[in-house]
N, C-alpha and C. Protein backbone atom coordinates (compact mmCIF):
# COMPACT_ATOMS: atom_id res chain seq x y z
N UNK A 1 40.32 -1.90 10.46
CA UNK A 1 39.44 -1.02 11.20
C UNK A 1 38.35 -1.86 11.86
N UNK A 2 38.09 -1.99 13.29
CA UNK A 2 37.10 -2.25 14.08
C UNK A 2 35.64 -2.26 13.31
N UNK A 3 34.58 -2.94 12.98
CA UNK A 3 33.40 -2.79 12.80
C UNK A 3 32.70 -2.87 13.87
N UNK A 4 31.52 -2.32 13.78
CA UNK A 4 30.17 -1.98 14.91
C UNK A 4 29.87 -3.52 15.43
N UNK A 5 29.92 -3.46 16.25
CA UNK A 5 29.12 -5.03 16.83
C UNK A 5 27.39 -4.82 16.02
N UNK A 6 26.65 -5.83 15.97
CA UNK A 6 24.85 -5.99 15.63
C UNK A 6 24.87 -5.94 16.86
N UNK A 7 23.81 -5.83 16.71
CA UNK A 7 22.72 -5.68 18.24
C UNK A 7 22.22 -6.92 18.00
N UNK A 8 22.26 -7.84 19.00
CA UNK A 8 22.32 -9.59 19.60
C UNK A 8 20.89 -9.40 20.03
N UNK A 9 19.84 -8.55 20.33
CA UNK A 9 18.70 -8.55 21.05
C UNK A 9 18.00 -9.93 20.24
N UNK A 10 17.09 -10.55 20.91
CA UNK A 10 16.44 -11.75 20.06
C UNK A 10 14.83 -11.47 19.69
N UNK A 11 14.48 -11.53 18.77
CA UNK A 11 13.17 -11.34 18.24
C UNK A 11 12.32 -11.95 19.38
N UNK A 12 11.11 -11.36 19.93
CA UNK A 12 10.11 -11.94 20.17
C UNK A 12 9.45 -12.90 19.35
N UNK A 13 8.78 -14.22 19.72
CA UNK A 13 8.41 -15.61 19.35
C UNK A 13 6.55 -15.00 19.06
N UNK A 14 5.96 -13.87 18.53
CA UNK A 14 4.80 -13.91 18.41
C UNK A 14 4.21 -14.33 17.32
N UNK A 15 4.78 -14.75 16.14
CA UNK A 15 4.62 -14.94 14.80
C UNK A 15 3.94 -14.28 13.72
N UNK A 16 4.20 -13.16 14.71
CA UNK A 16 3.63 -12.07 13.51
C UNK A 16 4.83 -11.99 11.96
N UNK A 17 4.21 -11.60 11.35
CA UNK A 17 5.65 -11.36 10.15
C UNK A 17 6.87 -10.80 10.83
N UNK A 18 6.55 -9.58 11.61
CA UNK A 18 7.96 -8.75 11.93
C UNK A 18 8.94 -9.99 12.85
N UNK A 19 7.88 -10.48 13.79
CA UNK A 19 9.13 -11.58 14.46
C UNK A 19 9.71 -12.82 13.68
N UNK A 20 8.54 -13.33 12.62
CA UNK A 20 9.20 -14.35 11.60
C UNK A 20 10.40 -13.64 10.85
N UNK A 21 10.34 -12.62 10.30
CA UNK A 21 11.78 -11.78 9.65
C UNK A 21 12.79 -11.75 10.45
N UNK A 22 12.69 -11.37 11.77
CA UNK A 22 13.45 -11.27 12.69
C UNK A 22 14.42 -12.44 13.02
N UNK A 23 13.37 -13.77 13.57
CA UNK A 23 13.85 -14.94 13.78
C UNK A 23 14.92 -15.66 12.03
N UNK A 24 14.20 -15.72 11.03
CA UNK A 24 15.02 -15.92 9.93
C UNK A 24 15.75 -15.01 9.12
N UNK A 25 16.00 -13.81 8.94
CA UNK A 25 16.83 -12.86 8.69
C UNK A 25 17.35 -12.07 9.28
N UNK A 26 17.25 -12.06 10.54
CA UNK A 26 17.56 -10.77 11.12
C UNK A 26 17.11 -9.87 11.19
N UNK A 27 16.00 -9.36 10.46
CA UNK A 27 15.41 -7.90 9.78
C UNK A 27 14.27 -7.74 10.79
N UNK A 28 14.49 -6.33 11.02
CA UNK A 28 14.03 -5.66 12.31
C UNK A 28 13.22 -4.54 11.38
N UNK A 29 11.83 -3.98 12.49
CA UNK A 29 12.03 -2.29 11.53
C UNK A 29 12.76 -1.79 12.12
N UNK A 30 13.16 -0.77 11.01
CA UNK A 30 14.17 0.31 10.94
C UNK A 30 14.13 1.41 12.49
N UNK A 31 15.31 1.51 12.67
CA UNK A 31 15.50 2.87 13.92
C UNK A 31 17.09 3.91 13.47
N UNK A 32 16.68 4.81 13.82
CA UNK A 32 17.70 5.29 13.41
C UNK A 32 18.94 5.24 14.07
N UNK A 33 20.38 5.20 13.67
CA UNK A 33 21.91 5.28 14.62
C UNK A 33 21.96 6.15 15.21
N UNK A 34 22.23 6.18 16.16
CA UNK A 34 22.76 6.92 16.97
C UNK A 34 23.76 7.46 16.58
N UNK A 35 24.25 8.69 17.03
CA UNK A 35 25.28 9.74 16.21
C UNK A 35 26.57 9.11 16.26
N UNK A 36 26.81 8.96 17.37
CA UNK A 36 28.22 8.33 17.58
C UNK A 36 28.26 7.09 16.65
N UNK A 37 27.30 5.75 16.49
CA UNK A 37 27.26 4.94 15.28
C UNK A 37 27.08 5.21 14.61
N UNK A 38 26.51 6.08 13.70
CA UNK A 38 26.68 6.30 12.50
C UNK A 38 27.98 7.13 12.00
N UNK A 39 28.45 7.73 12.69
CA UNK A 39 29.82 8.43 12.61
C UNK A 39 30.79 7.10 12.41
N UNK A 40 30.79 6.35 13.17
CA UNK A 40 31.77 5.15 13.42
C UNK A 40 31.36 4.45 12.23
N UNK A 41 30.44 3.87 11.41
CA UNK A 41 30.03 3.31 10.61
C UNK A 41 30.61 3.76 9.27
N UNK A 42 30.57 5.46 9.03
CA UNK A 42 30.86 5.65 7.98
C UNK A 42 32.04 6.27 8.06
N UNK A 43 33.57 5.79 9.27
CA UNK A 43 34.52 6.02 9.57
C UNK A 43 35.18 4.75 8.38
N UNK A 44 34.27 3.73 8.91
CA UNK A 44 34.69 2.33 8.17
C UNK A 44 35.09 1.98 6.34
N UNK A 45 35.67 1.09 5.99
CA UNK A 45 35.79 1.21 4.93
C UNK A 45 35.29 0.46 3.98
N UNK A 46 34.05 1.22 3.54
CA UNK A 46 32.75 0.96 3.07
C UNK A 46 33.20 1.74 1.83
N UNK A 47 32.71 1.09 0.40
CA UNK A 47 32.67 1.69 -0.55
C UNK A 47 31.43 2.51 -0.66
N UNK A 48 31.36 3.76 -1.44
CA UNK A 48 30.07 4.71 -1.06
C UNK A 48 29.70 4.77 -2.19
N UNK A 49 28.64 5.32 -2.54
CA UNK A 49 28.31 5.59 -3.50
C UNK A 49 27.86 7.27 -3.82
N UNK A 50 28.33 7.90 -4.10
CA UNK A 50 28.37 9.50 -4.12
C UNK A 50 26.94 9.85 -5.28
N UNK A 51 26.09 10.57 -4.94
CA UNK A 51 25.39 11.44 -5.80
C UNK A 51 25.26 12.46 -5.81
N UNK A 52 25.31 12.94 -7.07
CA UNK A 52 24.92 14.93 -7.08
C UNK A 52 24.39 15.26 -7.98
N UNK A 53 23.48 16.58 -7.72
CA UNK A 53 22.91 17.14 -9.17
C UNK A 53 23.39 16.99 -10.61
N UNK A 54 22.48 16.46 -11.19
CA UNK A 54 23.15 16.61 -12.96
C UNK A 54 22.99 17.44 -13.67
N UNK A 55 23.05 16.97 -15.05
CA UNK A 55 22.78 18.16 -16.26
C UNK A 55 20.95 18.04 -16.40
N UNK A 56 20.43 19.61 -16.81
CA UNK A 56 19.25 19.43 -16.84
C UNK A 56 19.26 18.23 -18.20
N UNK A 57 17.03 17.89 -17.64
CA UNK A 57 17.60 16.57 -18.03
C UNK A 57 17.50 15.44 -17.87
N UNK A 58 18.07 15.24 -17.03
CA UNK A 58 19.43 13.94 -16.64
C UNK A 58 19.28 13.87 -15.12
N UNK A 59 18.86 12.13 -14.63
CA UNK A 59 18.43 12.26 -13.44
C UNK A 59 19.93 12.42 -12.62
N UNK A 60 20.05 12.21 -11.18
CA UNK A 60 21.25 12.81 -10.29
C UNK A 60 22.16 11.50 -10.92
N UNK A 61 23.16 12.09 -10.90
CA UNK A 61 24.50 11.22 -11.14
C UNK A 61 24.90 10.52 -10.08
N UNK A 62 25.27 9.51 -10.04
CA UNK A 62 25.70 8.71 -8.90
C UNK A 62 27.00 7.69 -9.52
N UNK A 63 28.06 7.62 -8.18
CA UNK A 63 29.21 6.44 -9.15
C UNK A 63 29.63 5.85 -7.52
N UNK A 64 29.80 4.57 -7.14
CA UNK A 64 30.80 4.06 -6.54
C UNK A 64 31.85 4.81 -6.00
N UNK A 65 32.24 5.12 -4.85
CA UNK A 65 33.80 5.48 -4.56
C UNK A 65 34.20 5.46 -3.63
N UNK A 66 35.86 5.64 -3.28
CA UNK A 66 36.25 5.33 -2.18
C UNK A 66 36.28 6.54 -1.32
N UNK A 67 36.71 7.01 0.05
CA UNK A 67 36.60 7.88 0.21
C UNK A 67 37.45 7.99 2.26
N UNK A 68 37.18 9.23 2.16
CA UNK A 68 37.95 9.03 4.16
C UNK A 68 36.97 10.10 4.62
N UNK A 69 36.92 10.04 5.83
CA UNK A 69 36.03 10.05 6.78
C UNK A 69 36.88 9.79 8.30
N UNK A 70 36.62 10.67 9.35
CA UNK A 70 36.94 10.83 10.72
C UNK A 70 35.50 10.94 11.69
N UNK A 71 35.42 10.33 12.71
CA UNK A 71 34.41 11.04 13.59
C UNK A 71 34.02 12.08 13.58
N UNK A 72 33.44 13.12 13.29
CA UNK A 72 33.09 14.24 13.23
C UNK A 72 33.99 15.01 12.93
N UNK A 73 34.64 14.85 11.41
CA UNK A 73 34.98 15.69 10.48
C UNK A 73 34.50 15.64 9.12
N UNK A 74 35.23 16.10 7.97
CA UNK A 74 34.24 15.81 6.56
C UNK A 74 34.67 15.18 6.25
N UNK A 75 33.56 14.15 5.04
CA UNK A 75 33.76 12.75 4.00
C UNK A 75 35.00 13.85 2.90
N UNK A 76 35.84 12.98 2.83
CA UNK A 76 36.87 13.83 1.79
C UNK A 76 36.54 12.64 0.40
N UNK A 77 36.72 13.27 -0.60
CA UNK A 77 36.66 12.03 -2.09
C UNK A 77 37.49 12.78 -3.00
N UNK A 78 38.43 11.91 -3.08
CA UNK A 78 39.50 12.17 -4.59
C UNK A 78 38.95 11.78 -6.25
N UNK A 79 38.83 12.78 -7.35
CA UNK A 79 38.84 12.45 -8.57
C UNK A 79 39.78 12.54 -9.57
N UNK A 80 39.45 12.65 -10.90
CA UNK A 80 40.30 13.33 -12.00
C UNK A 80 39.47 14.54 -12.17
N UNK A 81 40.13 15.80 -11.95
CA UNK A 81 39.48 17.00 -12.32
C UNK A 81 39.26 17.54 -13.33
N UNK A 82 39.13 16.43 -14.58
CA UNK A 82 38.19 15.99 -15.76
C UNK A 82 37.24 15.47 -16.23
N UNK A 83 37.25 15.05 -14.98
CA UNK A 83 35.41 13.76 -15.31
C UNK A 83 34.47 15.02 -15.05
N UNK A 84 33.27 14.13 -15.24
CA UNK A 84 32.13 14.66 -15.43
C UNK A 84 31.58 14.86 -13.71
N UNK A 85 32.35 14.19 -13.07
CA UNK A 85 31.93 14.20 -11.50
C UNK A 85 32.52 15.06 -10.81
N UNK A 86 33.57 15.64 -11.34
CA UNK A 86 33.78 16.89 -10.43
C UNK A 86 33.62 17.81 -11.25
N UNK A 87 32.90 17.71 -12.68
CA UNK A 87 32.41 19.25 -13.16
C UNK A 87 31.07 19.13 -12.15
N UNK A 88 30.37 18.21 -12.31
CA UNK A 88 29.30 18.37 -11.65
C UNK A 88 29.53 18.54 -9.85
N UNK A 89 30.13 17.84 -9.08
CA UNK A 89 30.05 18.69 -7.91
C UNK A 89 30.72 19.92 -7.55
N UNK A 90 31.50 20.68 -8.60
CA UNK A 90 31.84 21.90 -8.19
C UNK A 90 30.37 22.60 -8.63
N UNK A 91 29.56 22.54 -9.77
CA UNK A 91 29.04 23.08 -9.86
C UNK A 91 27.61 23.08 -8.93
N UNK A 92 27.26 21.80 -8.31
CA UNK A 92 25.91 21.62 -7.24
C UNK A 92 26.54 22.40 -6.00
N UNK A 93 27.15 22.54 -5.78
CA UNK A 93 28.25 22.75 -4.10
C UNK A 93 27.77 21.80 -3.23
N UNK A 94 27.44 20.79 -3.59
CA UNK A 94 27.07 19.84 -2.76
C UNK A 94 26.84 18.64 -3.32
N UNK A 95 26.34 17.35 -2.51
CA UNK A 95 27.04 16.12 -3.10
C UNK A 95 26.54 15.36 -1.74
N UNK A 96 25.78 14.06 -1.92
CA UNK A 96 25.45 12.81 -1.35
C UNK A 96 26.04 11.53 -1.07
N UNK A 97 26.50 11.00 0.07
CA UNK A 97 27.10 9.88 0.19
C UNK A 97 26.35 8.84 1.16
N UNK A 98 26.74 7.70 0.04
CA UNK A 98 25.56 6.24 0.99
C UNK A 98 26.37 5.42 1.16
N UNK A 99 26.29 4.72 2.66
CA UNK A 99 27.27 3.72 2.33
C UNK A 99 26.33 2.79 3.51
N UNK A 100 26.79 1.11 2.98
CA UNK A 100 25.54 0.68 4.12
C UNK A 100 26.50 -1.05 4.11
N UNK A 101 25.71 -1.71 4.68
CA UNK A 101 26.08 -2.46 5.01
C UNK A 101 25.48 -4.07 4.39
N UNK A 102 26.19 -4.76 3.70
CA UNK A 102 25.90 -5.65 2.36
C UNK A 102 24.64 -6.73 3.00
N UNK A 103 25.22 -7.39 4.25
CA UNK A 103 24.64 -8.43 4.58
C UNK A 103 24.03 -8.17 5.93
N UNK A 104 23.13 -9.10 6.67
CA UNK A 104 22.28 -8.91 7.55
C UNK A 104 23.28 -8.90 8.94
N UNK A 105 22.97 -8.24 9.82
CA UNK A 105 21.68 -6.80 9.90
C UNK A 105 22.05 -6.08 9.38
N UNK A 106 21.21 -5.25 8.45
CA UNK A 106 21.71 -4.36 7.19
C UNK A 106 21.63 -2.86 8.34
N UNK A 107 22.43 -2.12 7.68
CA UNK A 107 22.65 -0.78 8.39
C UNK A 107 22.79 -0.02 7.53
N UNK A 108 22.29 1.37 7.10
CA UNK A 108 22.97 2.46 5.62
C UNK A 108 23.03 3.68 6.61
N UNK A 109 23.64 4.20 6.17
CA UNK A 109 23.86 6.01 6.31
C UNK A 109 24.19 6.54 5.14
N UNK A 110 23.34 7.79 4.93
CA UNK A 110 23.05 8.84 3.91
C UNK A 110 23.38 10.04 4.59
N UNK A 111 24.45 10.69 3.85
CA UNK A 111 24.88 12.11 4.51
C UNK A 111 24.89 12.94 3.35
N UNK A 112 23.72 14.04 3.69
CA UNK A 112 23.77 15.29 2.62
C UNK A 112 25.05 16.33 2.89
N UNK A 113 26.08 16.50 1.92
CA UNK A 113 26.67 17.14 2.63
C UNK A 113 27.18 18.98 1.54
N UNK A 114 27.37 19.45 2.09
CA UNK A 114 28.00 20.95 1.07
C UNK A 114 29.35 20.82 1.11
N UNK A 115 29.61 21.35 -0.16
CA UNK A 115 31.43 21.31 -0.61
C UNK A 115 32.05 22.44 0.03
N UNK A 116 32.87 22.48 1.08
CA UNK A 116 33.41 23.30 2.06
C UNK A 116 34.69 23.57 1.60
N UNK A 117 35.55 22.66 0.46
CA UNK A 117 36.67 22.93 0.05
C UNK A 117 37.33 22.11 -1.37
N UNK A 118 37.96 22.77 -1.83
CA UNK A 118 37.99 21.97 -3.38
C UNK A 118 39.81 22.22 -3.19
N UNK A 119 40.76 20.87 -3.39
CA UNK A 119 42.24 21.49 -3.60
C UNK A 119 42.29 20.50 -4.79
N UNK A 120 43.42 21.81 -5.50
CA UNK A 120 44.14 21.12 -6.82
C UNK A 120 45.20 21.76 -6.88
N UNK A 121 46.19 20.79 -7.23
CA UNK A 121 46.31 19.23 -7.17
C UNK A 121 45.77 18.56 -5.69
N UNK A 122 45.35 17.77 -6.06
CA UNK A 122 44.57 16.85 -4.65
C UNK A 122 46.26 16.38 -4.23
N UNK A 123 46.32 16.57 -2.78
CA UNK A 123 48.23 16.37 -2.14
C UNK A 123 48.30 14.90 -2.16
N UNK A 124 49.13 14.42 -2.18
CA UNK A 124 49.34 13.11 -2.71
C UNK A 124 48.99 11.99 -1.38
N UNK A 125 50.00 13.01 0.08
CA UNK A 125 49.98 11.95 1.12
C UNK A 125 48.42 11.66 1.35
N UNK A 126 47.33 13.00 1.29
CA UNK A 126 45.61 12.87 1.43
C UNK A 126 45.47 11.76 0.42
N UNK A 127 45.64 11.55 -1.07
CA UNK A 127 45.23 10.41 -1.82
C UNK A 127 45.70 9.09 -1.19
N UNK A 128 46.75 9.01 -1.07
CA UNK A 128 47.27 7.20 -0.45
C UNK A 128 46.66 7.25 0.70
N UNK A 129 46.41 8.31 1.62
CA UNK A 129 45.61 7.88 3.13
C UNK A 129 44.28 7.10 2.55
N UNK A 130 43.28 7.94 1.68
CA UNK A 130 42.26 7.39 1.00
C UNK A 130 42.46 5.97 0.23
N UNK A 131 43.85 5.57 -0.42
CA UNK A 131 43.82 4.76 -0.92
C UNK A 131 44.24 3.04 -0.29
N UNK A 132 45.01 3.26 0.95
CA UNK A 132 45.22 2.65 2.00
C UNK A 132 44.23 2.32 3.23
N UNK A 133 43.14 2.63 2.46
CA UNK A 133 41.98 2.40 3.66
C UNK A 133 41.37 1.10 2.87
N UNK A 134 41.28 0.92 1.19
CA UNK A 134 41.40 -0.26 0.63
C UNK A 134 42.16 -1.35 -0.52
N UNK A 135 42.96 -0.87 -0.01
CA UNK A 135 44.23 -1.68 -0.28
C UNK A 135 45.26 -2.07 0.23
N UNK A 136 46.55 -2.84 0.61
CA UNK A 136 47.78 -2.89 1.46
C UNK A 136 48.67 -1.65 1.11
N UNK A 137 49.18 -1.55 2.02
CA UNK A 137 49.95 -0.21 1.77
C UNK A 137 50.77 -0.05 0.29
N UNK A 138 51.48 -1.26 0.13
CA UNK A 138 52.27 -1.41 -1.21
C UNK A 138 51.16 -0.69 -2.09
N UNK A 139 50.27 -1.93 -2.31
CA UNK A 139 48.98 -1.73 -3.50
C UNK A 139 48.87 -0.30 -3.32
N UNK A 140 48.19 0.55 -2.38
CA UNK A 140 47.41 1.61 -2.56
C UNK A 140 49.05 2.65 -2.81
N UNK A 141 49.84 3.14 -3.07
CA UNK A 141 50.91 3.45 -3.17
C UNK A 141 51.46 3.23 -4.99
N UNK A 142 51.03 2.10 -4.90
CA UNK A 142 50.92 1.66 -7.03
C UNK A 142 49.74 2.30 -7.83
N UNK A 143 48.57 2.31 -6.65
CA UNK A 143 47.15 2.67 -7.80
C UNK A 143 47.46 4.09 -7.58
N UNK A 144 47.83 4.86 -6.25
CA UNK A 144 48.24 6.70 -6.71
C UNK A 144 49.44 6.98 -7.73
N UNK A 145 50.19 5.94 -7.77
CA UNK A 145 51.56 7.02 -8.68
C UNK A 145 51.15 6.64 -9.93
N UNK A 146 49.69 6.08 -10.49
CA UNK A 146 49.84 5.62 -11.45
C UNK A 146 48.85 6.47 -12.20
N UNK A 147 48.78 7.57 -11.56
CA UNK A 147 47.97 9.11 -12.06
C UNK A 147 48.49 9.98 -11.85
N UNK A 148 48.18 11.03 -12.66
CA UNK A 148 49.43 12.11 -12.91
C UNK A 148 48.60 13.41 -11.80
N UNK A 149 49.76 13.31 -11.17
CA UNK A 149 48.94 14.33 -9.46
C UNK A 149 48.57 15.85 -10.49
N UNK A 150 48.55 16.46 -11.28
CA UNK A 150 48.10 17.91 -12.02
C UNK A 150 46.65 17.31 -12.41
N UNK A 151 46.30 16.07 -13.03
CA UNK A 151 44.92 15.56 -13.02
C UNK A 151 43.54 15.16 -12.03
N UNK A 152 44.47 15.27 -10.73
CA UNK A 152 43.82 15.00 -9.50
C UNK A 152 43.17 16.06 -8.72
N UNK A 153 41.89 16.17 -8.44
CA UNK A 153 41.58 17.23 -7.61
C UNK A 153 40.52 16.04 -6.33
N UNK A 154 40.58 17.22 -5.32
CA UNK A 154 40.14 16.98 -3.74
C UNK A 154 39.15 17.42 -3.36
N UNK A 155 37.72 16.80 -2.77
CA UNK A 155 37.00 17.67 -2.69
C UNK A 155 36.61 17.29 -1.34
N UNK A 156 36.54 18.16 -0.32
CA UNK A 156 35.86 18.51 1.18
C UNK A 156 34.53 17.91 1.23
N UNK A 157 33.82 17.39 1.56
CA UNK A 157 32.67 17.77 1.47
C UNK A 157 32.23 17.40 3.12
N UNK A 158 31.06 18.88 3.64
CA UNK A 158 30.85 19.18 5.26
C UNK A 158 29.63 18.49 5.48
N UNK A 159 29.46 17.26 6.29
CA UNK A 159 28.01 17.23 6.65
C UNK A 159 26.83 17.76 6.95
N UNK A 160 26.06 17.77 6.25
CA UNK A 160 24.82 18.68 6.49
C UNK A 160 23.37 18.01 7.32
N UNK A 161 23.25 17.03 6.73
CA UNK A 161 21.74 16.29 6.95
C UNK A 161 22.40 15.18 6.87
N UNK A 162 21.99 13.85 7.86
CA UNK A 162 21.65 12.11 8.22
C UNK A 162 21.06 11.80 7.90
N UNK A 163 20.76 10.85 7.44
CA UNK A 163 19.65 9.41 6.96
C UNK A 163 20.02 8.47 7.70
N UNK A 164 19.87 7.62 8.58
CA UNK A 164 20.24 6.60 8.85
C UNK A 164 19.21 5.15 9.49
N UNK A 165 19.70 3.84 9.18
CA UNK A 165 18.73 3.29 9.42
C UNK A 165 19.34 1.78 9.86
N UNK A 166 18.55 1.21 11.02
CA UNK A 166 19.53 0.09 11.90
C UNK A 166 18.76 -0.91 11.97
N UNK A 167 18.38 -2.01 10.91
CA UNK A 167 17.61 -3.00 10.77
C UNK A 167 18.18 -4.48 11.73
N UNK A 168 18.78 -4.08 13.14
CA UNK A 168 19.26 -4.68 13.42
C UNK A 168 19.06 -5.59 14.98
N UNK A 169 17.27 -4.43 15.51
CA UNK A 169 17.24 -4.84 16.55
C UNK A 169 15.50 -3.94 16.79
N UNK A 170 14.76 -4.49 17.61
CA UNK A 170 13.47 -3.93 18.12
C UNK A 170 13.56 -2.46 18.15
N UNK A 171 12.81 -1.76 17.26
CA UNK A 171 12.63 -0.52 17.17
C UNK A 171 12.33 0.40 18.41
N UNK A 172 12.62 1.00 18.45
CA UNK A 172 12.72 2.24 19.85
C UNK A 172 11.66 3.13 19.84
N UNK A 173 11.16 3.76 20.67
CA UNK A 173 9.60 4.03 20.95
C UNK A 173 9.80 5.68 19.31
N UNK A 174 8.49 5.68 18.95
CA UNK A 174 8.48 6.70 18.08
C UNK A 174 8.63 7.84 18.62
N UNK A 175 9.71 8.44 17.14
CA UNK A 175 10.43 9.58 17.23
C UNK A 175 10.23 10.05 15.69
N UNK A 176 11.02 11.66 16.17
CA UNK A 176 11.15 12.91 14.92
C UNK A 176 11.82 11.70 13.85
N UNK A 177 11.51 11.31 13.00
CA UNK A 177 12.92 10.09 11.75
C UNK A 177 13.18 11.36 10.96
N UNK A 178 13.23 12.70 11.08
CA UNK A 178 12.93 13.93 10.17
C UNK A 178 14.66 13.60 10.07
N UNK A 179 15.26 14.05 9.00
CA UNK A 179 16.83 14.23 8.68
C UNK A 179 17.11 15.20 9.76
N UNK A 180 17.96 15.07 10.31
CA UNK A 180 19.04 15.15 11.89
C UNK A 180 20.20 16.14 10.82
N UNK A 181 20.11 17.71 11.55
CA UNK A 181 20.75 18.37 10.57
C UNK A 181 22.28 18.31 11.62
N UNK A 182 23.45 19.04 11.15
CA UNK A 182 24.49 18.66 12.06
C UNK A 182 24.73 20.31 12.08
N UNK A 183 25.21 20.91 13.26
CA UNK A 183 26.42 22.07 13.12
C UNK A 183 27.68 22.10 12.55
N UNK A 184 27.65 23.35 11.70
CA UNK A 184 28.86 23.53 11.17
C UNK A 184 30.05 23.22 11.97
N UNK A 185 31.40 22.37 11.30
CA UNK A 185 32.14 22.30 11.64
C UNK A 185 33.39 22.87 10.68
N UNK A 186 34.95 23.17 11.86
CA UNK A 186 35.77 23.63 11.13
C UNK A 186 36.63 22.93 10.26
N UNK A 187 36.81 23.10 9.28
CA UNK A 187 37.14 21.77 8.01
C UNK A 187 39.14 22.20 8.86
N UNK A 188 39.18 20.13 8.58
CA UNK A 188 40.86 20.16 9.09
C UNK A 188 41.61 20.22 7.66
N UNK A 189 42.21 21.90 8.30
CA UNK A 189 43.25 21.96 7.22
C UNK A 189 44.21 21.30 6.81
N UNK A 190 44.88 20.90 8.26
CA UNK A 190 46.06 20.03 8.00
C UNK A 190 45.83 18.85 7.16
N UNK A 191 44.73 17.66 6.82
CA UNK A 191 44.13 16.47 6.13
C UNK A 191 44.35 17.56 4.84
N UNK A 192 43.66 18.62 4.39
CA UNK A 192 43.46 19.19 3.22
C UNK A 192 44.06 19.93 2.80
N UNK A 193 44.84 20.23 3.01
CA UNK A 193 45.89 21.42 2.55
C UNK A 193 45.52 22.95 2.22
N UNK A 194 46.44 23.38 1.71
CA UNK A 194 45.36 24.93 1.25
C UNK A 194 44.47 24.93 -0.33
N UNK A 195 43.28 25.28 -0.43
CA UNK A 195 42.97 25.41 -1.49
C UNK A 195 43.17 26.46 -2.53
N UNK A 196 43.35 25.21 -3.41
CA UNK A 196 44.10 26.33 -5.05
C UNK A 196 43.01 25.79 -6.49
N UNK A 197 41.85 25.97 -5.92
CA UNK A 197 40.42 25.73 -6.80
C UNK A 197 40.63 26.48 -7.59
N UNK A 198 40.52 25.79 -8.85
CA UNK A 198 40.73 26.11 -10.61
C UNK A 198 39.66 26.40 -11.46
């Protein structure tokens, strides 16, 4: 999959801190992506890190995971519909995904999103699409058959609210940075099959 080009702009030479960061790290202040980049960004195959409400208590749960994603459709994420992570996001109806970018110019996107659809059994060809985004086809094809598809569930989840942030180039004149809410969109059935939520 294609990654985003950085933005090549070159720091101004004034020696203030922001241009010394600039000139030796790269590090810009923050501006936010543009829709179309941040869509494309978290098209990519970026491991995420998912959070959602916990048990009272107990601060938000968060775990690593893999996941698929289209231009303006929903982040889909496969579990075991035994863990503690999909008791807990059936029960929040909603659920957080971060995924950013390791090394300089650092880039993240944060998408609040609501659970628009839950299938069980999660369909197998939706798991290897997810699992073939990091692995070779063989590999990701060994790590699905090696779970028993009645243990697997699917969960939709619809974008709601952006975070995003592009440490990658001279900040752009001030603006709303307020979370950028999105319009509802129609969840693709065909990727998800019909839901048979248990």
């Amino acid at each position: 999959m294609t990654s985003l080009a950085p933005n090549s702009r070159q720091p101004t030479a004034d020696g203030s801190p922001e241009a010394r960061l600039a000139q030796l790290d790269q590090l810009h202040p923050p501006r936010p992506l543009s829709p179309s980049d941040r869509e494309q960004f978290l098209s990519e195959s970026h491991v995420g890190v998912l959070a959602v409400g916990a048990d009272p208590g107990r601060p938000p749960a968060s775990v690593p995971l893999w996941y698929s994603y289209d231009p303006g459709g929903d982040v889909v994420v496969n579990t075991s519909v035994s863990s503690r992570k999909a008791r807990l996001i059936r029960a929040a109806g909603a659920a957080t995904l971060t995924v950013q970018r390791a090394t300089p110019p650092y880039w993240y996107v944060v998408v609040e999103c609501r659970v628009a659809n839950v299938v069980h059994p999660s369909p197998v060809p939706v798991r290897r699409a997810i699992a073939r985004r990091y692995l070779s086809p063989e590999g990701a094809d060994i790590a699905v058959d090696r779970y028993d598809p009645d243990d697997q569930v699917l969960f939709v989840l619809r974008p709601q609210r952006w975070h995003t942030a592009d440490f990658s180039g001279p900040s752009l004149p001030a603006t709303d940075r307020s979370p950028e809410p999105v319009s509802p969109a129609q969840p693709n059935k065909e990727e998800t099959g019909d839901s048979h939520d248990r």
